[in-house]
PDB file of N, CA and C in Angstrom:
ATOM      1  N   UNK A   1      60.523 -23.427-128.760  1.00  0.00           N
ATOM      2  CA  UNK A   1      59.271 -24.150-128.840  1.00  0.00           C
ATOM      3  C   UNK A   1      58.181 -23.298-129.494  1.00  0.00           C
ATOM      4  N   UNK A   2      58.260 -22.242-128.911  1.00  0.00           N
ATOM      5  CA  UNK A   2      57.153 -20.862-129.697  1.00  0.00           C
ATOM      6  C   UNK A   2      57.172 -20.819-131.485  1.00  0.00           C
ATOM      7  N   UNK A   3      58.421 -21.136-131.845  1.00  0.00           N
ATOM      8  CA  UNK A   3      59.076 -21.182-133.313  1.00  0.00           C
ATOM      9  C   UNK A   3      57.966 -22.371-133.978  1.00  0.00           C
ATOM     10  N   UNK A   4      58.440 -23.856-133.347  1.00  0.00           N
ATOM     11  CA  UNK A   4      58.129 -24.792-133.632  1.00  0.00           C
ATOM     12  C   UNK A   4      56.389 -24.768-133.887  1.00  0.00           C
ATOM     13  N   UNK A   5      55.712 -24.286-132.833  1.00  0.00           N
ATOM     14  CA  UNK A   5      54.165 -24.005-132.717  1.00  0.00           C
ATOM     15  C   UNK A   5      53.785 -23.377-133.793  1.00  0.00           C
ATOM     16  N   UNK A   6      54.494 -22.315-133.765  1.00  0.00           N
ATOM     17  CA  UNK A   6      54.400 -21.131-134.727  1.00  0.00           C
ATOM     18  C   UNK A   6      54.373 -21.715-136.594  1.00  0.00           C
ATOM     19  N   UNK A   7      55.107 -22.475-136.741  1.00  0.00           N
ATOM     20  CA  UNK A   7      55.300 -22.769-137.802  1.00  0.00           C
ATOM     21  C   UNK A   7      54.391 -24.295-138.297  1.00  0.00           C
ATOM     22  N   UNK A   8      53.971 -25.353-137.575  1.00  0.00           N
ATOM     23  CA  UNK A   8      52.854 -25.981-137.036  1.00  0.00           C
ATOM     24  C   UNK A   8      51.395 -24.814-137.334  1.00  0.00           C
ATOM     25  N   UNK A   9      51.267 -24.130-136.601  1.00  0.00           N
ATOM     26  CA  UNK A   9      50.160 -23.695-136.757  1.00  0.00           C
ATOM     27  C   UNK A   9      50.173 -22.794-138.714  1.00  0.00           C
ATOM     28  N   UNK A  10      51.235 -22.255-139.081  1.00  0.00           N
ATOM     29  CA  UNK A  10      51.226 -21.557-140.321  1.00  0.00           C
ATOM     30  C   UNK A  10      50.705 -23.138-141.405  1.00  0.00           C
ATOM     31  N   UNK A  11      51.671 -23.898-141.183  1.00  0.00           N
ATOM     32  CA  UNK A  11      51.836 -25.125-141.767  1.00  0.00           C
ATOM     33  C   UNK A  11      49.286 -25.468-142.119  1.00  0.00           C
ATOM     34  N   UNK A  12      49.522 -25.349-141.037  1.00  0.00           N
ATOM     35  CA  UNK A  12      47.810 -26.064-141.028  1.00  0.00           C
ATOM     36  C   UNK A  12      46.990 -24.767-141.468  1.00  0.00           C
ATOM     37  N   UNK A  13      47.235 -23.362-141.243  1.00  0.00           N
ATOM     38  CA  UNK A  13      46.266 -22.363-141.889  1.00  0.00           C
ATOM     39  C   UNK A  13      46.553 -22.688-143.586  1.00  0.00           C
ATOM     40  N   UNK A  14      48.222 -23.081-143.919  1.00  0.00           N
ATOM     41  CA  UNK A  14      48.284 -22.867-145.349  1.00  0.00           C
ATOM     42  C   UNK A  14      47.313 -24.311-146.088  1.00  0.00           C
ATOM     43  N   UNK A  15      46.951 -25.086-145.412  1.00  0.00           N
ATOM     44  CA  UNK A  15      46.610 -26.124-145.834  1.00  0.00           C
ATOM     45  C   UNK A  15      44.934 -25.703-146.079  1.00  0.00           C
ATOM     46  N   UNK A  16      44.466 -25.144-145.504  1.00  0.00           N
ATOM     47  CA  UNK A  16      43.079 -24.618-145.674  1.00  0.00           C
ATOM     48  C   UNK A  16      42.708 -23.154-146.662  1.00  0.00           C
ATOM     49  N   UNK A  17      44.162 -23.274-147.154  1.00  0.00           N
ATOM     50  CA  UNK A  17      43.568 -21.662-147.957  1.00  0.00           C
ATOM     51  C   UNK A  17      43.166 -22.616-149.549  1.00  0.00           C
ATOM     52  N   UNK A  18      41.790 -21.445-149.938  1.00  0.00           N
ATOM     53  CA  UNK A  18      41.581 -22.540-151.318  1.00  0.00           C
ATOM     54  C   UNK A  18      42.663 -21.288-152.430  1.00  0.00           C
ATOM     55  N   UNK A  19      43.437 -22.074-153.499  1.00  0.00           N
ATOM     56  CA  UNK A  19      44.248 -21.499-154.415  1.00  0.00           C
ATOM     57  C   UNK A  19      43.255 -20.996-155.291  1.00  0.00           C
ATOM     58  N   UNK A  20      43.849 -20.329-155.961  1.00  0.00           N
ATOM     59  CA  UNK A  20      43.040 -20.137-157.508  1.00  0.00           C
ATOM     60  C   UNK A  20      43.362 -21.008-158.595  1.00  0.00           C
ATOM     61  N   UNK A  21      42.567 -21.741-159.866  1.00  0.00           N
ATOM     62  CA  UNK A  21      42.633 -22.372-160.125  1.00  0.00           C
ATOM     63  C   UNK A  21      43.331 -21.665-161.582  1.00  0.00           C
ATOM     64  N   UNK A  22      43.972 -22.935-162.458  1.00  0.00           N
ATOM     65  CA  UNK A  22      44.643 -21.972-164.031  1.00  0.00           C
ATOM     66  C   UNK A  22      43.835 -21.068-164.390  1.00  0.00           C
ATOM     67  N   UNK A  23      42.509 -21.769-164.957  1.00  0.00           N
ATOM     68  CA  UNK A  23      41.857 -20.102-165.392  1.00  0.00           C
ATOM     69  C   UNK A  23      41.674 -19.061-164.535  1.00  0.00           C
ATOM     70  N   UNK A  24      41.482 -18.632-163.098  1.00  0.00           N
ATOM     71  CA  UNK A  24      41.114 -17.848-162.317  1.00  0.00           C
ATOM     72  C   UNK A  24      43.151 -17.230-162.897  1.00  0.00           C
ATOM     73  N   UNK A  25      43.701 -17.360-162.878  1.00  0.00           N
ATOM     74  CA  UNK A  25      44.946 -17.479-162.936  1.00  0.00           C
ATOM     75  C   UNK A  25      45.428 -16.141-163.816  1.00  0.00           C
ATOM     76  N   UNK A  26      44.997 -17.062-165.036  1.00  0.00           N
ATOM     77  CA  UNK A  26      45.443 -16.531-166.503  1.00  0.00           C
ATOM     78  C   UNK A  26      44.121 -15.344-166.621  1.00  0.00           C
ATOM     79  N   UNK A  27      42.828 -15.388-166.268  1.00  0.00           N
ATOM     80  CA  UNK A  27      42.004 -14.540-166.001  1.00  0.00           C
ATOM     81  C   UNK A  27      42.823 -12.771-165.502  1.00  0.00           C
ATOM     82  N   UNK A  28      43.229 -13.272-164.476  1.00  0.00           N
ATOM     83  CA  UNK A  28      43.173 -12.611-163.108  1.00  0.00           C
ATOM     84  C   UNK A  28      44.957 -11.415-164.080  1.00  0.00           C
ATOM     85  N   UNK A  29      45.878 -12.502-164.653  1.00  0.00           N
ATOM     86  CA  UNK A  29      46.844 -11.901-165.885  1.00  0.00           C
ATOM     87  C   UNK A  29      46.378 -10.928-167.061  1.00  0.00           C
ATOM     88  N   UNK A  30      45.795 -11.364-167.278  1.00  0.00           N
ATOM     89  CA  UNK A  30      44.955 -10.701-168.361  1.00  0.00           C
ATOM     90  C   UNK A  30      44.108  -9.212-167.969  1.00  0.00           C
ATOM     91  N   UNK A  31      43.864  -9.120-167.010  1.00  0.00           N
ATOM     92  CA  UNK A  31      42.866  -8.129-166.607  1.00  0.00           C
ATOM     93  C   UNK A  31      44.246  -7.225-166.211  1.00  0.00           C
ATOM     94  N   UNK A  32      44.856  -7.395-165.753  1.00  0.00           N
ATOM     95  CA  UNK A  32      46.288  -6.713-164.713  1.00  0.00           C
ATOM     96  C   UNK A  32      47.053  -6.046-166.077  1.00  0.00           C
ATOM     97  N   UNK A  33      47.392  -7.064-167.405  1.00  0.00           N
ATOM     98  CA  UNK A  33      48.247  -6.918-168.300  1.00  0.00           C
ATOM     99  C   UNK A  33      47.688  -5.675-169.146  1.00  0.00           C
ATOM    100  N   UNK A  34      45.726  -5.906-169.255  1.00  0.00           N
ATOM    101  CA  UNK A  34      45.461  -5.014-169.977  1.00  0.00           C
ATOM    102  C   UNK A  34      45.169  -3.515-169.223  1.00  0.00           C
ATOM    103  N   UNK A  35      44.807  -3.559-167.691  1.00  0.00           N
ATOM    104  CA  UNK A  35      44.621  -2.264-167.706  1.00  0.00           C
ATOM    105  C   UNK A  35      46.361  -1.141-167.391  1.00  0.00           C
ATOM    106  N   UNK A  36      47.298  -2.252-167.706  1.00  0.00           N
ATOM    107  CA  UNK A  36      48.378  -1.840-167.131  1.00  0.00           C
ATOM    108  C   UNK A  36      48.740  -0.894-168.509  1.00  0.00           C
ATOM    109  N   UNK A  37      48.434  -1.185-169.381  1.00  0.00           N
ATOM    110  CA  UNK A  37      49.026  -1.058-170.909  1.00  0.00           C
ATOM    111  C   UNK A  37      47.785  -0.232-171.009  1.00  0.00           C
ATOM    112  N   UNK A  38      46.582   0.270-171.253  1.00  0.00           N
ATOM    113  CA  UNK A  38      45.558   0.946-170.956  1.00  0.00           C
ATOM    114  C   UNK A  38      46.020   2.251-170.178  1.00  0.00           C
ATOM    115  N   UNK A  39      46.407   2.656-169.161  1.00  0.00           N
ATOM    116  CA  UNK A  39      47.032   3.461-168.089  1.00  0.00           C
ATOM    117  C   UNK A  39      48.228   3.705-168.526  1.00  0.00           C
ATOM    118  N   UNK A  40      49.165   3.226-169.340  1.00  0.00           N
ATOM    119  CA  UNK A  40      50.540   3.544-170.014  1.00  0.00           C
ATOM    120  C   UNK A  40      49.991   4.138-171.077  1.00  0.00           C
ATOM    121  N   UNK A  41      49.123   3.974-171.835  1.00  0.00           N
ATOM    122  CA  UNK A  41      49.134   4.878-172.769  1.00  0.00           C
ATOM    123  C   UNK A  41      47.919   6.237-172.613  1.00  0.00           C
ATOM    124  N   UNK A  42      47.076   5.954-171.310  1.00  0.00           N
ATOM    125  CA  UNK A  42      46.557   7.234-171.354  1.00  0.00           C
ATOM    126  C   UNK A  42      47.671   8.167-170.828  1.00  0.00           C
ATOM    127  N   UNK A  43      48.680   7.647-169.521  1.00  0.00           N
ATOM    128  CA  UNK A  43      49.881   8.462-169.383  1.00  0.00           C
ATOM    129  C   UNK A  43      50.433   9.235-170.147  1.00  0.00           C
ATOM    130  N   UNK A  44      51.024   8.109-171.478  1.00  0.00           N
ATOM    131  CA  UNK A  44      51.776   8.617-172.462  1.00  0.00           C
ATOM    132  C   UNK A  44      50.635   9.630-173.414  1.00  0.00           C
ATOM    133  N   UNK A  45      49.573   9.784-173.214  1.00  0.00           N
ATOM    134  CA  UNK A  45      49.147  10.639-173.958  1.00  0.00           C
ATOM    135  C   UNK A  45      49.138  11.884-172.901  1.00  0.00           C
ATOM    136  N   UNK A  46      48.972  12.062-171.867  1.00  0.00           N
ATOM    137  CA  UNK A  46      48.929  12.990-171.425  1.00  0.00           C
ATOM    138  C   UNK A  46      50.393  13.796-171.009  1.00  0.00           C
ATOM    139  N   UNK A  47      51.336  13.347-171.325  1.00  0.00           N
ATOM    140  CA  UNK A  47      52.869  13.368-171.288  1.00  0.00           C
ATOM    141  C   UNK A  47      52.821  14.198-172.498  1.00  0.00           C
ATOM    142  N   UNK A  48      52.462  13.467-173.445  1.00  0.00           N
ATOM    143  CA  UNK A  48      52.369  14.236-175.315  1.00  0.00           C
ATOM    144  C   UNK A  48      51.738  15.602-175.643  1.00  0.00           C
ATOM    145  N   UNK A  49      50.807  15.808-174.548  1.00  0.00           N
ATOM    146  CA  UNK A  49      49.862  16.794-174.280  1.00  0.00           C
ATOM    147  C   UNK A  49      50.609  17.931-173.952  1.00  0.00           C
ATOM    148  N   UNK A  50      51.000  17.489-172.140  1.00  0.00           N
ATOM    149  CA  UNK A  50      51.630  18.675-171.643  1.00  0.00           C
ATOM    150  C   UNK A  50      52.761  19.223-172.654  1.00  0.00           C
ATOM    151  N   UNK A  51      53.748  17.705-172.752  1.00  0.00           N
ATOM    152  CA  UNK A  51      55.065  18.364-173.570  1.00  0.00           C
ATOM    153  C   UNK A  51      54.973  19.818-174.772  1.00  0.00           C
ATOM    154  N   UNK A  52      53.653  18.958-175.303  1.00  0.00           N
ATOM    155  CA  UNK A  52      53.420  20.066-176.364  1.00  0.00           C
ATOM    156  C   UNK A  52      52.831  21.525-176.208  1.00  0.00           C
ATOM    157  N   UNK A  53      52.145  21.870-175.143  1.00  0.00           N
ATOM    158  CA  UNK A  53      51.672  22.385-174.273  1.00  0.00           C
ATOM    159  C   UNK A  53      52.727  23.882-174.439  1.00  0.00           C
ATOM    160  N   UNK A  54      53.870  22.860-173.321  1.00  0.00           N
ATOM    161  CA  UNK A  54      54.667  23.689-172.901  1.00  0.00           C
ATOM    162  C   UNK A  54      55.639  23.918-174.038  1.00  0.00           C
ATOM    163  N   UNK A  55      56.099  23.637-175.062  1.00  0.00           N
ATOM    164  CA  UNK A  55      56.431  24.173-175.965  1.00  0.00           C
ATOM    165  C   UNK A  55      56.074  25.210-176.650  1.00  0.00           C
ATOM    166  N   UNK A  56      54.682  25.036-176.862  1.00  0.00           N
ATOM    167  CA  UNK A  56      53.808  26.596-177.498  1.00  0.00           C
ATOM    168  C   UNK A  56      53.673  27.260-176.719  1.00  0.00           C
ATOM    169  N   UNK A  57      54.077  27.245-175.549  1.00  0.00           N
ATOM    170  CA  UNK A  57      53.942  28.431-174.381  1.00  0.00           C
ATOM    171  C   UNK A  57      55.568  29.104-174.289  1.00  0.00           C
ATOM    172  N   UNK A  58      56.396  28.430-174.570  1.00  0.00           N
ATOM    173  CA  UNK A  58      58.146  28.546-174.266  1.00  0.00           C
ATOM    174  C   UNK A  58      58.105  28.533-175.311  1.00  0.00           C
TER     175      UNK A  58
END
């Protein structure tokens, strides 16, 4: 019975959550896609850095 309640009560919180709408969506993609690719290449520059780094040192 605890199950049944349990899932009743999830059932009615999910009904009150507000979604995000397409643009909040594709927004929300866009911001994620670019700082992801932003952060990959300051990485990869600092990868390029050390590597070289440690070559003129070795």
């Amino acid at each position: 019975m605890k199950i049944v309640g349990f899932l009743k009560e999830s059932i009615a919180e999910l009904k009150k959550v507000v979604w995000p709408g397409k643009d909040d969506v594709i927004s929300s993609v866009k911001v994620v896609l670019i700082s992801t690719v932003v952060v990959a290449v300051i990485l990869g520059l600092l990868d390029l850095l050390f590597v070289t780094g440690m070559n003129l040192v070795f």
